[in-house]
Protein backbone atom coordinates (compact mmCIF):
# COMPACT_ATOMS: atom_id res chain seq x y z
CA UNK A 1 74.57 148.89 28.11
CA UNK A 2 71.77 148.67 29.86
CA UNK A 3 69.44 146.58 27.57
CA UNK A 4 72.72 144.54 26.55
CA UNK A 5 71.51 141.78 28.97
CA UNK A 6 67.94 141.86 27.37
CA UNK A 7 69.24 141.84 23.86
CA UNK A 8 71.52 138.50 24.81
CA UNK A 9 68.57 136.96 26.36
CA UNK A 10 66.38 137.80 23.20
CA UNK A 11 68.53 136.96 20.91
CA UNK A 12 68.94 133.43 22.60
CA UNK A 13 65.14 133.02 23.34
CA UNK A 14 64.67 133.81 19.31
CA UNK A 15 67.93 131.28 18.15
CA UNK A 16 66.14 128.36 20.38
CA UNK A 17 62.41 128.88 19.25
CA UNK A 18 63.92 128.91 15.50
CA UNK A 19 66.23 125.46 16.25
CA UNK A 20 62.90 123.76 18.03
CA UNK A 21 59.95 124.78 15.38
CA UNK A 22 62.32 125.33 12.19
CA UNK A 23 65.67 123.46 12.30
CA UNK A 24 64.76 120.46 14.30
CA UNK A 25 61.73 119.30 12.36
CA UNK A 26 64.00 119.89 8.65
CA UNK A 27 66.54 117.59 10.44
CA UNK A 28 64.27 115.09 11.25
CA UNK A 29 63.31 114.74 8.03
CA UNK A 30 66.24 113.52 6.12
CA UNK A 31 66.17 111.25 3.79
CA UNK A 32 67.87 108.60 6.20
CA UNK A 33 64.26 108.10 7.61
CA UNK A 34 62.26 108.68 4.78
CA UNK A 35 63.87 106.44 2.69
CA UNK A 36 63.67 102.60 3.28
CA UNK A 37 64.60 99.60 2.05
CA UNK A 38 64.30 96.04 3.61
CA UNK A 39 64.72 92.09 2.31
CA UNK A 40 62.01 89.09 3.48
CA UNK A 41 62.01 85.48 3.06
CA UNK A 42 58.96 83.08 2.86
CA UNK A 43 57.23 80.71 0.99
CA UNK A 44 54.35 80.93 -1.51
CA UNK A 45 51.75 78.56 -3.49
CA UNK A 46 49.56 79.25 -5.98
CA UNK A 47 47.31 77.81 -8.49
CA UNK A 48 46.96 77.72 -11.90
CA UNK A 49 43.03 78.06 -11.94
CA UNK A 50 40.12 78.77 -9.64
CA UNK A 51 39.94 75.09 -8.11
CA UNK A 52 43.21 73.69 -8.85
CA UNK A 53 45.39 72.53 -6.08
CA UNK A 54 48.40 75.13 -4.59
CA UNK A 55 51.72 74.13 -5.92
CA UNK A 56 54.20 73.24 -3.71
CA UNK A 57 55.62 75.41 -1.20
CA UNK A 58 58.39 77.84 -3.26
CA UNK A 59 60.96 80.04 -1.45
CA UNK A 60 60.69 83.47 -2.24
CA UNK A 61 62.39 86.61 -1.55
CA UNK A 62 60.32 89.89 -0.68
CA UNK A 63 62.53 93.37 -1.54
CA UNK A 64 60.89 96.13 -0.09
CA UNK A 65 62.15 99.96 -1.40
CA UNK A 66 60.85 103.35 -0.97
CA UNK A 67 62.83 106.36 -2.39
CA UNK A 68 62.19 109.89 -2.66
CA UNK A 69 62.07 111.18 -6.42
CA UNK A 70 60.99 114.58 -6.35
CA UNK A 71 61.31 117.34 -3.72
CA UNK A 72 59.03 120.87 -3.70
CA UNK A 73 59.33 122.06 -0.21
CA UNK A 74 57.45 120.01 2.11
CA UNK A 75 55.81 118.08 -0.57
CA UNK A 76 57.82 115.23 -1.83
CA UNK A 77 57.42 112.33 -4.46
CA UNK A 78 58.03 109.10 -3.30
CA UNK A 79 58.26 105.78 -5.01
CA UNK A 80 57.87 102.55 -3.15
CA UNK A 81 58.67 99.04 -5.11
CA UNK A 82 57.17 95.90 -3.66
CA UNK A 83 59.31 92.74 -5.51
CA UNK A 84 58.59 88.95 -4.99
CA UNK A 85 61.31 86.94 -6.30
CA UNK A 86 61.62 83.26 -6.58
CA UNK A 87 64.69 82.38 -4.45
CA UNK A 88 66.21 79.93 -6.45
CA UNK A 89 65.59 81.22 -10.21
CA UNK A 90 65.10 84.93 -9.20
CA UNK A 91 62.08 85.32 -11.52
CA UNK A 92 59.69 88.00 -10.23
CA UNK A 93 56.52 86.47 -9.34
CA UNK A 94 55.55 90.29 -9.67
CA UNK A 95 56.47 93.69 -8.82
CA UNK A 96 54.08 96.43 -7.38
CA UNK A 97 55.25 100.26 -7.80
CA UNK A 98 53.07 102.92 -5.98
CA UNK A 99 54.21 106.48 -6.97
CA UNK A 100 52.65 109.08 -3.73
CA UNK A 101 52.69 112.48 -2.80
CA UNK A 102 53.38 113.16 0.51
CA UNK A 103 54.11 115.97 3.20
CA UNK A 104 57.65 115.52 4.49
CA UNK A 105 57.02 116.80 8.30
CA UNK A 106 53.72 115.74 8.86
CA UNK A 107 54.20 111.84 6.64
CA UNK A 108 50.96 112.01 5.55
CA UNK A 109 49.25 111.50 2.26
CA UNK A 110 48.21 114.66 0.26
CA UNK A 111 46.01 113.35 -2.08
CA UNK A 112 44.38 110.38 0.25
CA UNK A 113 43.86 109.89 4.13
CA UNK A 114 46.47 108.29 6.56
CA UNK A 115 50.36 108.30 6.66
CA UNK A 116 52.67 106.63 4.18
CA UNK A 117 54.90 105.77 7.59
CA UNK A 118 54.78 106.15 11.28
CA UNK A 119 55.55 109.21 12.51
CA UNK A 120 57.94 110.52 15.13
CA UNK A 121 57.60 109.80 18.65
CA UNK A 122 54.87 107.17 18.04
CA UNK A 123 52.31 106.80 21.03
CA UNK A 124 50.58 103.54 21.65
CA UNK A 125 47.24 103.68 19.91
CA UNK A 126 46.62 102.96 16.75
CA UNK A 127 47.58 104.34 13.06
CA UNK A 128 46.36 104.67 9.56
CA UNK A 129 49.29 103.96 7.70
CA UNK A 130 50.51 102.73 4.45
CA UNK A 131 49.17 101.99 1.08
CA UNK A 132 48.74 98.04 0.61
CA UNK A 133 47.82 97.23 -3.25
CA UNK A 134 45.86 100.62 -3.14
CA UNK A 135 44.21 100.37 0.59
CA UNK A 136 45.80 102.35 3.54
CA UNK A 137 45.57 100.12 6.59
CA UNK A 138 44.48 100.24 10.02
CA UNK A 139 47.38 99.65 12.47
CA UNK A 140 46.51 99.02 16.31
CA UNK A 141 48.88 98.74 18.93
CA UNK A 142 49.89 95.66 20.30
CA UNK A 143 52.51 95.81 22.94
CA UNK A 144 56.02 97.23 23.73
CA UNK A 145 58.73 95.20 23.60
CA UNK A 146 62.87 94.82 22.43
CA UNK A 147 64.52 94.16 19.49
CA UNK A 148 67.70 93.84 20.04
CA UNK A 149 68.22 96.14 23.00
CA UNK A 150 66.21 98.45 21.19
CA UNK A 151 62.47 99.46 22.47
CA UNK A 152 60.00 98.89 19.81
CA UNK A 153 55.83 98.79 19.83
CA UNK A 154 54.51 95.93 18.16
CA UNK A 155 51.42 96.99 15.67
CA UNK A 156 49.15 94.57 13.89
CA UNK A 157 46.62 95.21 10.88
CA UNK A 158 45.07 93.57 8.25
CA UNK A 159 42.50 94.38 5.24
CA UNK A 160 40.88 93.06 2.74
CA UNK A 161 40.81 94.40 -0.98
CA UNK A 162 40.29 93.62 -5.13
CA UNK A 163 43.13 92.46 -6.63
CA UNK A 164 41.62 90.97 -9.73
CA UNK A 165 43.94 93.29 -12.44
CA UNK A 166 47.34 90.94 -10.85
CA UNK A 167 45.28 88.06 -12.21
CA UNK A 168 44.19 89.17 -15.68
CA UNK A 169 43.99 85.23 -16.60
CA UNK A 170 40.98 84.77 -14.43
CA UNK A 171 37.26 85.75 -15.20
CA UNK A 172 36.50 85.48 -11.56
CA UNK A 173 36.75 88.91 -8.92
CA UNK A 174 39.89 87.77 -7.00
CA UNK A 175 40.13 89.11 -3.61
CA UNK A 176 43.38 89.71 -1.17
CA UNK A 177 43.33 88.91 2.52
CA UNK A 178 46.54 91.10 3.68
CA UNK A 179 47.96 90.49 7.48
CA UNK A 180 50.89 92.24 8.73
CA UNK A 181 52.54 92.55 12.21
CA UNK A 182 55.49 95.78 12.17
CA UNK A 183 57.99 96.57 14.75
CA UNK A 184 58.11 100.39 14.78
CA UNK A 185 60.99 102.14 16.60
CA UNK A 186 58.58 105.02 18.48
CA UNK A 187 61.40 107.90 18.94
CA UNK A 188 61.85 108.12 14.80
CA UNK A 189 58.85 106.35 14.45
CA UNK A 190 61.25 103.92 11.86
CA UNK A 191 60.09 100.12 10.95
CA UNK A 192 62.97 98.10 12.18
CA UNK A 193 61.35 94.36 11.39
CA UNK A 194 58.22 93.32 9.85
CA UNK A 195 56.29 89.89 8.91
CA UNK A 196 53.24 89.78 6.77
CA UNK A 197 50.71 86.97 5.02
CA UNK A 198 48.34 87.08 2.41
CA UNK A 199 45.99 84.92 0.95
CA UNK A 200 43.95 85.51 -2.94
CA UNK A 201 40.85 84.07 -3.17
CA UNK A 202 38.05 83.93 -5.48
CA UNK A 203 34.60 83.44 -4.21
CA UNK A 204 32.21 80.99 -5.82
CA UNK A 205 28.80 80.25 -4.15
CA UNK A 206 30.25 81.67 -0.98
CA UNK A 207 33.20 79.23 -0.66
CA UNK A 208 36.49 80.66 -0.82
CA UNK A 209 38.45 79.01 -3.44
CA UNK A 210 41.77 79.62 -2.53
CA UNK A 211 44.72 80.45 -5.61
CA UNK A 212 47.46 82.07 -3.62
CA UNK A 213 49.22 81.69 0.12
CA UNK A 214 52.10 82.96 0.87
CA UNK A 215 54.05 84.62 3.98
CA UNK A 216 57.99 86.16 4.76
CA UNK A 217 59.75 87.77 7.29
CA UNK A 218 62.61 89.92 8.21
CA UNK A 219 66.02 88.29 7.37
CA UNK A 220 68.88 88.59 9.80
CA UNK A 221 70.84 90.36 7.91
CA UNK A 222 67.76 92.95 7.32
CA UNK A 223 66.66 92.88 10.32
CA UNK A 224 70.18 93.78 12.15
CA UNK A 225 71.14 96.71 9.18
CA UNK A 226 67.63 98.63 10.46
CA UNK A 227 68.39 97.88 13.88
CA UNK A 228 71.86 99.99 13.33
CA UNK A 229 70.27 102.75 11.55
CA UNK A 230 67.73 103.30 13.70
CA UNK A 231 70.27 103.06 16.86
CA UNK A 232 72.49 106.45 14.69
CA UNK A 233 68.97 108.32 14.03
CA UNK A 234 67.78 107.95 17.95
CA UNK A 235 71.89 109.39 19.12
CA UNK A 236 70.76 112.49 16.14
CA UNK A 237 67.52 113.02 17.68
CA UNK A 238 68.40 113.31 21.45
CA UNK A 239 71.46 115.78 19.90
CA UNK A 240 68.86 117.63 18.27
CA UNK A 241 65.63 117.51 20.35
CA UNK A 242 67.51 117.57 23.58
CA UNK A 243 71.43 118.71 24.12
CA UNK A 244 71.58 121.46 21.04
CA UNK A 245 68.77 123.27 22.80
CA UNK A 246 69.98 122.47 26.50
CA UNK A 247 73.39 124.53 25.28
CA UNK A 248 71.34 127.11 23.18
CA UNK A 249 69.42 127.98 26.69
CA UNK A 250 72.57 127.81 29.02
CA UNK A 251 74.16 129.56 26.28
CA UNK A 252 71.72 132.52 26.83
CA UNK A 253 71.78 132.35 30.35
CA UNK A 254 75.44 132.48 30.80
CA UNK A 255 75.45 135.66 28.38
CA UNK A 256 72.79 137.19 30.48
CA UNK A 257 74.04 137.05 33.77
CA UNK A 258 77.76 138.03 32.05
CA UNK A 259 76.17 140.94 30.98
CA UNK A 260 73.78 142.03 33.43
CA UNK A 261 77.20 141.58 35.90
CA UNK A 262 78.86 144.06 33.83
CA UNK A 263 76.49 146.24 33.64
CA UNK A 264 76.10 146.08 37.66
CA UNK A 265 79.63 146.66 38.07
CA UNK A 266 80.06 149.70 35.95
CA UNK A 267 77.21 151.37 37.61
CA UNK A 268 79.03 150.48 41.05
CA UNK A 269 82.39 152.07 41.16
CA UNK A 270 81.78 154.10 43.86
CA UNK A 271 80.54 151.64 46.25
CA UNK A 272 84.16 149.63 46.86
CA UNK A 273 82.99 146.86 49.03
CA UNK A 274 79.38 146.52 46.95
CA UNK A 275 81.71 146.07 44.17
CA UNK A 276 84.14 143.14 45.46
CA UNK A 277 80.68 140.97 46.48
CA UNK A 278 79.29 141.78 43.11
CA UNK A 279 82.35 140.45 41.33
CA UNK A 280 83.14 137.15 43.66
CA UNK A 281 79.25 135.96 42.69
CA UNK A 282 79.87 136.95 39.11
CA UNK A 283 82.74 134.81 39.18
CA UNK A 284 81.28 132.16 40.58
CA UNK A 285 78.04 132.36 38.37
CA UNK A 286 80.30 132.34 35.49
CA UNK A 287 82.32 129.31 37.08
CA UNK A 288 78.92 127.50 38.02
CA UNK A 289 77.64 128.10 34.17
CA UNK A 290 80.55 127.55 32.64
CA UNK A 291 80.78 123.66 34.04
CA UNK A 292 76.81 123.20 33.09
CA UNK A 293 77.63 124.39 30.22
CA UNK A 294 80.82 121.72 29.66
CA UNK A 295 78.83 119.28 31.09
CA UNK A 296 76.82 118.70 27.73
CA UNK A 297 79.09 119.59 25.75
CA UNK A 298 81.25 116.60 26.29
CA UNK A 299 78.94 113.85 25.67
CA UNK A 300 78.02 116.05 22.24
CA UNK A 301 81.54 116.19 21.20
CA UNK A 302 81.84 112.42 22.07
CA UNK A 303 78.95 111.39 20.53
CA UNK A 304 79.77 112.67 17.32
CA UNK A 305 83.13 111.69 17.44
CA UNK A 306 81.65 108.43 17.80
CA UNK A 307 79.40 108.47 15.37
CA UNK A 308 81.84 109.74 12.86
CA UNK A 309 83.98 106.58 13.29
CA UNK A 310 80.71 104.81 12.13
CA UNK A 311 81.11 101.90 14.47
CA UNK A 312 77.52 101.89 14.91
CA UNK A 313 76.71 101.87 11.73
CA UNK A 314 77.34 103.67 7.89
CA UNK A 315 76.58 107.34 7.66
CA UNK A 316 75.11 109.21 4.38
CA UNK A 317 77.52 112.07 3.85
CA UNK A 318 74.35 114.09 4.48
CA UNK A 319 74.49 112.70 8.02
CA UNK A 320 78.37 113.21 8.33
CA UNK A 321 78.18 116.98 7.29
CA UNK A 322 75.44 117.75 10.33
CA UNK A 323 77.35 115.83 12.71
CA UNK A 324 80.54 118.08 11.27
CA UNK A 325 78.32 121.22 11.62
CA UNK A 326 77.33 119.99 15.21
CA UNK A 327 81.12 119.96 16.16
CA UNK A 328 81.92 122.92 14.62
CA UNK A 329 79.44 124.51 16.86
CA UNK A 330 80.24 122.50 19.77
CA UNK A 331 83.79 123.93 19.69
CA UNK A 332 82.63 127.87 18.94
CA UNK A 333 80.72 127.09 22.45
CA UNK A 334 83.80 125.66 24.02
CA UNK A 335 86.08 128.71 22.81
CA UNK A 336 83.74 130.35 24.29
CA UNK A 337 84.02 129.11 27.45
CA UNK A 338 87.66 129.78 27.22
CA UNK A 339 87.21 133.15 26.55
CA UNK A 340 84.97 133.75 29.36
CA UNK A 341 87.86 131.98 31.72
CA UNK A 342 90.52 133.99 30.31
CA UNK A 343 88.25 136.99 30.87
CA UNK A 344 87.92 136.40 34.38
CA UNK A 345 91.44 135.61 35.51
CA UNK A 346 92.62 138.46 33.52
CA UNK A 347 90.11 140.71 35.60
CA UNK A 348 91.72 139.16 39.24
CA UNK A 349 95.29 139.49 37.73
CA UNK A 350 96.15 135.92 38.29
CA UNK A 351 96.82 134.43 34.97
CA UNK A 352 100.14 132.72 35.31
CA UNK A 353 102.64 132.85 32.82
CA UNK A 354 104.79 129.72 31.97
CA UNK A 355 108.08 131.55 30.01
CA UNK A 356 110.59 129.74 27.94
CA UNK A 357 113.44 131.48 26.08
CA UNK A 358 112.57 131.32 22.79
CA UNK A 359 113.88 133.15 19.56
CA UNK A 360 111.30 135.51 17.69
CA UNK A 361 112.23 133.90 14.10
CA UNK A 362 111.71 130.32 15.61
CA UNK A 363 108.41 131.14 17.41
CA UNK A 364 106.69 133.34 14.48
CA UNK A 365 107.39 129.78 11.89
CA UNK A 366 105.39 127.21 14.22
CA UNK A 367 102.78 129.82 14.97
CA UNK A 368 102.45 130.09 11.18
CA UNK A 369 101.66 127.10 9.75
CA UNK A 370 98.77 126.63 12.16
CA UNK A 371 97.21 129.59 10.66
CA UNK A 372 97.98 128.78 7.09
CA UNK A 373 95.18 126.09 6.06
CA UNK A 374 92.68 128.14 7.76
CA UNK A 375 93.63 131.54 6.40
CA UNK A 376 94.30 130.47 2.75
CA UNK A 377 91.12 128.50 2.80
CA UNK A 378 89.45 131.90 2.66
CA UNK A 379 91.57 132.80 -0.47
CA UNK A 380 93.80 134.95 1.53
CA UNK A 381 97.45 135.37 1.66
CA UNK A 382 99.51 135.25 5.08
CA UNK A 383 103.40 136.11 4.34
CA UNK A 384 106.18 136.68 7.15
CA UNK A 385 108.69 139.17 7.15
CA UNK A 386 111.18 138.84 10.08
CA UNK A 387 113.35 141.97 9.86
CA UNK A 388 115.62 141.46 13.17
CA UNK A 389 115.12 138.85 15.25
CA UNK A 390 116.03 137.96 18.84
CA UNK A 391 115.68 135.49 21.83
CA UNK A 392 112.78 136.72 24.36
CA UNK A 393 111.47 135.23 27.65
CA UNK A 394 107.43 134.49 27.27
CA UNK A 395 104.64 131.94 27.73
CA UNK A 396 104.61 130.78 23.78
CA UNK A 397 100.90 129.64 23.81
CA UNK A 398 100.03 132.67 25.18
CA UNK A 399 101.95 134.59 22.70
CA UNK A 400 100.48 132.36 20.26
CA UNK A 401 96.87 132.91 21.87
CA UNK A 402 97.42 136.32 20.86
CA UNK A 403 98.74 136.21 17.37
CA UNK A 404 96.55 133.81 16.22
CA UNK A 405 93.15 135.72 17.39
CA UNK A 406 94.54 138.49 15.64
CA UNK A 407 95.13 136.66 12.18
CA UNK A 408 91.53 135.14 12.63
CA UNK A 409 89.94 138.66 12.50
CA UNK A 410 91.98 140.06 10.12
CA UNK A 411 90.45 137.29 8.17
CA UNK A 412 86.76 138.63 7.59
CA UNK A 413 87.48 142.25 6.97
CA UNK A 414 90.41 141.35 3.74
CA UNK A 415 88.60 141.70 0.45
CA UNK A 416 87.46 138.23 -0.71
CA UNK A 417 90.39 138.47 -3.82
CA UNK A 418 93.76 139.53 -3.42
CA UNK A 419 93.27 139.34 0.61
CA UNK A 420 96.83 139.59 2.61
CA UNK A 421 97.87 139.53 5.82
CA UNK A 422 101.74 139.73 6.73
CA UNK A 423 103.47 138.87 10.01
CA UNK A 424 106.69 141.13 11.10
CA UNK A 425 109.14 141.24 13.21
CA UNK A 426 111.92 143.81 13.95
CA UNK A 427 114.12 145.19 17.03
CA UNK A 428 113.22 148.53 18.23
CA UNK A 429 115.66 151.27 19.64
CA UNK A 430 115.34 150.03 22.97
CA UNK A 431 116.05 146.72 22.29
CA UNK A 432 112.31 145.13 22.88
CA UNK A 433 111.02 143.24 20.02
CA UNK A 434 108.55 144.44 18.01
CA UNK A 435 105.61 142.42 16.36
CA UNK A 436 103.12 143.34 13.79
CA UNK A 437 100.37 141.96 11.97
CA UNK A 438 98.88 143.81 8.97
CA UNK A 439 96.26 143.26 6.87
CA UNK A 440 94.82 145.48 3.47
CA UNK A 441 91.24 144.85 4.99
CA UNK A 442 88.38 148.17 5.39
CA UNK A 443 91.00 149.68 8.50
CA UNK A 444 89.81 150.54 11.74
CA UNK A 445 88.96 154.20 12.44
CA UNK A 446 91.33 156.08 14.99
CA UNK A 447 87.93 157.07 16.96
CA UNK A 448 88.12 152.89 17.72
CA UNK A 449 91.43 152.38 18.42
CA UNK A 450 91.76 152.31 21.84
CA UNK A 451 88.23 151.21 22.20
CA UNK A 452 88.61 148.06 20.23
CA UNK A 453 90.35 146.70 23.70
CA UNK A 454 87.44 146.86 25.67
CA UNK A 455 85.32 143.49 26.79
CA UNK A 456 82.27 143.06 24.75
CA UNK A 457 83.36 146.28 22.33
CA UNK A 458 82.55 145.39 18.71
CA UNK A 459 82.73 147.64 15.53
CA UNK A 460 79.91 148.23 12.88
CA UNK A 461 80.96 146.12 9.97
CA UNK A 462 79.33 146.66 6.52
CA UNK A 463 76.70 144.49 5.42
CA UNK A 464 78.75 142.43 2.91
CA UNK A 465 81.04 141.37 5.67
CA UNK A 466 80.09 138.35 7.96
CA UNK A 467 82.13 138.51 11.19
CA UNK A 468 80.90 136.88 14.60
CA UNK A 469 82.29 137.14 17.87
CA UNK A 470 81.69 137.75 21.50
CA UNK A 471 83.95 140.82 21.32
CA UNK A 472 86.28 139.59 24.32
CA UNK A 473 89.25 138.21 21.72
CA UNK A 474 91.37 142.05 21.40
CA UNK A 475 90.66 142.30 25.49
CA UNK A 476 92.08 138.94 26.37
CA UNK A 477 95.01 140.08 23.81
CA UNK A 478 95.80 143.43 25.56
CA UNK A 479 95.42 141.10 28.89
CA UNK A 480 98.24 138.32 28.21
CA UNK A 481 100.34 140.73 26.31
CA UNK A 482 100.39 143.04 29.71
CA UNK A 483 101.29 140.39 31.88
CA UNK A 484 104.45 140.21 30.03
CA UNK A 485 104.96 143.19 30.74
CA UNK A 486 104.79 144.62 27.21
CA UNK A 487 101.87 146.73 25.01
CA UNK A 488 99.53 146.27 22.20
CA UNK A 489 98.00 148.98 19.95
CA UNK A 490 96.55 149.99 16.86
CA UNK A 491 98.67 151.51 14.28
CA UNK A 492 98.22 155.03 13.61
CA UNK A 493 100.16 155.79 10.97
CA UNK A 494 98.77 152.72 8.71
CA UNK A 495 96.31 153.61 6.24
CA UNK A 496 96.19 150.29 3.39
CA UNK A 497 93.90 148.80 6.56
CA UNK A 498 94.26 147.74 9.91
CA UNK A 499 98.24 147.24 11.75
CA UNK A 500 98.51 145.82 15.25
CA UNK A 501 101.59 146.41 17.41
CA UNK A 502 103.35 144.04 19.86
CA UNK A 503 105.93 145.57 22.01
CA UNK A 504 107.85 142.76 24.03
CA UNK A 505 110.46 142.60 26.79
């Protein structure tokens, strides 16, 4: 009991260094931001020969695409198309394909110098970034500014290289003067708009003799779709970089101080008035964590409510299964919370009780259902056998509080086939009605029985079964199902696995 408190506060420490340097940096590499693809419009003119004059001015679109093809760990093969397409007859003018091997966390080449994009949290300085017709460019910083709402820095670069095989026609070297201005979102480090221009020239007795100018920009339409994607990855990223591990370390902190309390408080039974200070700040410890704690959470849950609707944009169904894993986490945390309040007005004996009559039969088939999808989705079985039935006084969510937390652990201790679990009801002797919920699960020993109703208490499971908890469920149980003024136990007599009995009023 003693190193309890240091084994919570470990455990935490470890979970949030593995979320910040492991987790984190594989979410932040999905293929959402890895993956790109944009639209341009401009014009171009070219000529037919070194010396004749540019056509006139065509409309062209520019499709921009960059997809991942393989995937070895960190190293990844990408693919990025560059397509120039007359407007109005949609015949290529030509189409570039680069195939790279990159690092996924770090964006940067493997097999040349400089990034094939930004990376995260972009600082203002400048970048060596992308491969233009077989030249990674220099990128320096220009300014911040908004797109949209949305804070962007402004880069600039431009380079110079051969691009005589595009013109195999030509006997002359043909060189490509390449300017681009990009709009990089700094938190994902994402291009949200870009412009560029480029001129081919030949040289001939120094002159340049000029055979190809063109230039396009972002379209609306483009420009706006990036805008919403990068809007959804900056809500991920704060979730990730910032409230996850904000509830991970309050997390840790309100299961320290819990458990240091307790561990105070059993050592102090003998000191009455030591003991009734001790408690009143662990309750209002508990209280003041439990609202920090709530505090993030709500925005969390929110958020990816939000998100899910995908008002602000389309998710990938990569995206919508973290954000489902975030919630499903968010609401452990929040049953947790509830736990920890049940916990504590159990231990004042102030937990009020809000009774209705209501008939066993009646109350066991809505309690039921609820359970079903949850328990069956394991593969297991959940039958009811009402016996006798009669009309009691009790607090049904209570009673339902009870049943249901129960069912949930009889859950991970059924074999994985042929599972059951079977709710019963009878009248005993004495008229009280009795309620019990079996399972054919691995049993509990008799050693545990009246253990297993202690706060924090939690068996030894075997290594093939997965069961989590915080070990307060059976105590808040035993605690509701007292305040009726009735009793819960463990089943002595049952031997095909584990048998809780309800005794009610």
């Amino acid at each position: 009991m003693q190193n309890s408190p240091f084994i919570v506060l470990g455990i935490g420490i470890s979970f949030l260094l593995i979320w910040v340097f492991a987790i984190t940096p594989e979410l932040l590499t999905s293929h959402d931001i890895l993956e790109i693809t944009a639209e341009n419009v401009g014009m171009i003119q070219f000529a037919d020969c070194i010396g004749c004059v540019l056509s006139e001015p065509t409309k062209m679109l520019f499709h921009w695409d960059r997809e991942i093809l393989e995937i070895n760990g960190n190293e990844l093969l990408l693919r990025t198309t560059y397509d120039y397409t007359d407007i109005l007859t949609t015949e290529s003018f030509w189409v570039v394909e680069i195939d790279e091997r990159v690092d996924k966390n770090t964006r940067e080449y493997l097999d040349k110098a400089g990034r094939f994009a930004f990376p995260p949290h972009v600082e203002k300085k400048d970048y060596f970034v992308y491969d233009i017709g077989g030249a990674v460019m220099n990128y320096h910083f220009v300014e911040e500014t908004t797109l949209d709402g949305v804070t962007v820095y402004k880069f600039e670069g431009e380079e110079i290289f051969d691009v005589s095989d595009v013109y195999p026609d030509f006997s002359e070297q043909i060189w490509e003067h390449y300017r681009a201005t990009n709009y990089i979102e700094p938190v994902t480090g994402m291009d949200v708009s870009f412009s560029e221009q480029f001129t081919d020239y030949a040289l001939i007795d120094g002159q340049k003799i000029v055979v190809l100018d063109a230039w396009d920009e972002p379209t609306n339409f483009s420009e706006k779709t990036l805008l919403k994607q990068v809007k959804n990855l900056k809500s991920l990223y704060f979730m990730y970089e910032n409230i996850i591990p904000t509830v991970i370390g309050l997390g840790t902190l309100a299961g320290f101080i819990v458990m240091m309390l307790a561990g105070r408080v059993s050592k102090s039974e003998t000191k009455i008035a030591e003991l009734e200070e001790i408690d009143k700040q662990k309750d209002e410890l508990v209280s003041m964590v439990s609202h920090e704690i709530k505090n993030p959470l709500t925005p969390i849950i929110l958020a990816c409510q939000l998100l899910l609707t995908e008002k602000e944009g389309p998710l990938t169904q990569k995206q919508k299964r973290r954000i489902d894993q975030i919630l499903v986490n968010s609401n452990q945390v929040t049953a947790l919370l509830s736990d920890l309040s049940d916990i504590k007005t159990l231990d004042r004996n102030d937990m009020s009780l809000h009774k209705e009559d209501v008939d066993v039969e009646i109350l066991l088939n809505k309690i039921v259902p609820n359970l079903k999808d949850m328990v069956e989705s394991r593969g297991v079985v959940l039958d009811i056998n009402v016996k006798k039935s009669k009309t009691i006084s009790c607090d049904v969510s209570r009673i339902s509080q009870v049943i249901t937390n129960i069912v949930k652990n009889a859950v991970d201790f059924v074999p994985k086939e042929n599972g059951k679990i079977i709710i019963s009801s009878d009248v005993a002797d004495d008229g009280q009605t009795l309620i019990s919920i079996e399972d054919n699960g691995i049993g509990i020993p008799e050693k545990h029985h009246g253990t297993v109703f202690e706060k924090f208490h939690q068996l030894d499971t075997p290594k093939d079964i997965s069961h989590e908890g915080t070990g307060l469920g059976l105590a808040i149980c035993k605690g509701i199902i007292e305040s009726h003024g009735g009793k819960i136990w463990v089943a002595k007599d049952y031997t095909n696995g584990a048998k809780f009995n309800i005794l009610l009023p």
